[in-house]
Protein backbone atom coordinates (compact mmCIF):
# COMPACT_ATOMS: atom_id res chain seq x y z
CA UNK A 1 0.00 0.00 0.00
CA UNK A 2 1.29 3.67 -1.02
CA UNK A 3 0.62 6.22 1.49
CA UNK A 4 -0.52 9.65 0.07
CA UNK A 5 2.30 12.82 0.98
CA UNK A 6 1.29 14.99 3.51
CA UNK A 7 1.76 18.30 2.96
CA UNK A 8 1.61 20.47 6.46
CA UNK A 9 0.49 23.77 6.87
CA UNK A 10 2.07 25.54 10.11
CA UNK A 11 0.08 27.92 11.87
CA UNK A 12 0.29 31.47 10.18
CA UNK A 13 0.84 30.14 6.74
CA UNK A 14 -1.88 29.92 3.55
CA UNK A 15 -0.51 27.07 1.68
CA UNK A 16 1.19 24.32 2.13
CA UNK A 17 4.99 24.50 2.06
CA UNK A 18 7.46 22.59 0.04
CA UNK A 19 11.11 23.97 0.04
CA UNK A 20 12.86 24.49 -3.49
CA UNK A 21 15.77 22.08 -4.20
CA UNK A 22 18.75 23.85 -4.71
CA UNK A 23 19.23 24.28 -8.45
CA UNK A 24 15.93 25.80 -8.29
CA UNK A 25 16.60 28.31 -6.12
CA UNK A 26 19.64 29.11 -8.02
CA UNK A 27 17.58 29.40 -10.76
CA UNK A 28 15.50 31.95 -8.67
CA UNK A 29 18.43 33.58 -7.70
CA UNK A 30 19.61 33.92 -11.26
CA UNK A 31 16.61 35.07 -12.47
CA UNK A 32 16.05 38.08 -10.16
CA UNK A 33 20.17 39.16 -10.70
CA UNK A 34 19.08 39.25 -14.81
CA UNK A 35 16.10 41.51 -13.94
CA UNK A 36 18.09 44.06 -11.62
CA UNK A 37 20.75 44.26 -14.55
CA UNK A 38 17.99 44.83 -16.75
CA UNK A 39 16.73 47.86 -14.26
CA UNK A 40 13.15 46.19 -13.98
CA UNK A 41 11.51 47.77 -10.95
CA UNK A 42 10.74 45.34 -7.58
CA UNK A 43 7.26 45.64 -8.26
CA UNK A 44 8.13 43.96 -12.08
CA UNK A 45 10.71 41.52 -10.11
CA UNK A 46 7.74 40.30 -7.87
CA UNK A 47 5.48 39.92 -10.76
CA UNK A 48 7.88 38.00 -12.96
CA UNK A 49 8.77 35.87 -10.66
CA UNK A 50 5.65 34.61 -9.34
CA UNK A 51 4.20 34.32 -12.98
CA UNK A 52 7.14 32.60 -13.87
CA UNK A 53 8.02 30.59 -10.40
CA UNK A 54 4.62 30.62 -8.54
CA UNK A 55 6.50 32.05 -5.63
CA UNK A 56 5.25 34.18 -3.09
CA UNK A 57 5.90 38.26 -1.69
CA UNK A 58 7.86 37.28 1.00
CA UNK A 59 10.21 34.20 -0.68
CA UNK A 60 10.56 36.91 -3.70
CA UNK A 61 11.94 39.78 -1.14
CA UNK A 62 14.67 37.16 0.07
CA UNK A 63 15.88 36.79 -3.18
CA UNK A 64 16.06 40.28 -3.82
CA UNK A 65 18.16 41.01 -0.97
CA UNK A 66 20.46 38.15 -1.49
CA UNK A 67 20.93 39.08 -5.07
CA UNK A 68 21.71 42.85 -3.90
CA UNK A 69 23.67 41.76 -1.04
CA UNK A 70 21.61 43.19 1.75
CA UNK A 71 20.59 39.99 3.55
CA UNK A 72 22.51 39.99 6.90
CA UNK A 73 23.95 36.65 6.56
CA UNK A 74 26.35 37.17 3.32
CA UNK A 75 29.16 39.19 3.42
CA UNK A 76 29.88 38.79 -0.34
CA UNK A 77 29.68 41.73 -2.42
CA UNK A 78 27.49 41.95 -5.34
CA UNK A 79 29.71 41.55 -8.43
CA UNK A 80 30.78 38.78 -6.69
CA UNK A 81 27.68 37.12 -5.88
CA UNK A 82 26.32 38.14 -9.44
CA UNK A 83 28.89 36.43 -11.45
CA UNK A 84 28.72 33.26 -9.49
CA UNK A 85 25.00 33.22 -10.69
CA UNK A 86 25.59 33.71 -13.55
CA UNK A 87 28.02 30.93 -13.67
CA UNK A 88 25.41 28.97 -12.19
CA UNK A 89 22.27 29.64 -14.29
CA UNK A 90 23.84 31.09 -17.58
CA UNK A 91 21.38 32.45 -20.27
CA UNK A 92 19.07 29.56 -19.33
CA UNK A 93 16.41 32.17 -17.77
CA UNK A 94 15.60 34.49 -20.36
């Protein structure tokens, strides 16, 4: 017999939650750094990315701030942190 997967919803949350793997947040990641370089707006950003990713707000905002190197846990600078995305994802995104 096959048991169904649960999916748990904590208190405070709307949907269930499944954390990306990580190529796919990479891929996040990557995708965000493209649209900053392209000088799309955050309001765009969020947009794109939860047409393209169904992500939400919040997850979105994270990305952002990793991308521009404002999270408090990196201490990497942007060029930095850009190219190795880059590396990472390529043209793949667009």
């Amino acid at each position: 017999m096959i048991l169904p997967t649960r999916q748990f919803i904590r208190a405070g949350q709307r949907h269930a939650y499944r954390k990306g793997t990580r190529e796919q947040i990479d891929q996040r990641r990557g995708f965000v750094a493209r649209m900053l370089d392209a000088g799309k707006t955050k309001t765009q950003i969020h947009r794109a990315v939860r047409n393209k990713f169904n992500i939400q707000w919040r997850q979105t905002d994270r990305y952002i701030a990793f991308v521009t190197g404002t999270n408090t846990g990196s201490n990497t600078r942007l060029t930095e942190m850009h190219a190795d995305l880059l590396l990472i994802c390529g043209d793949s995104m667009k």
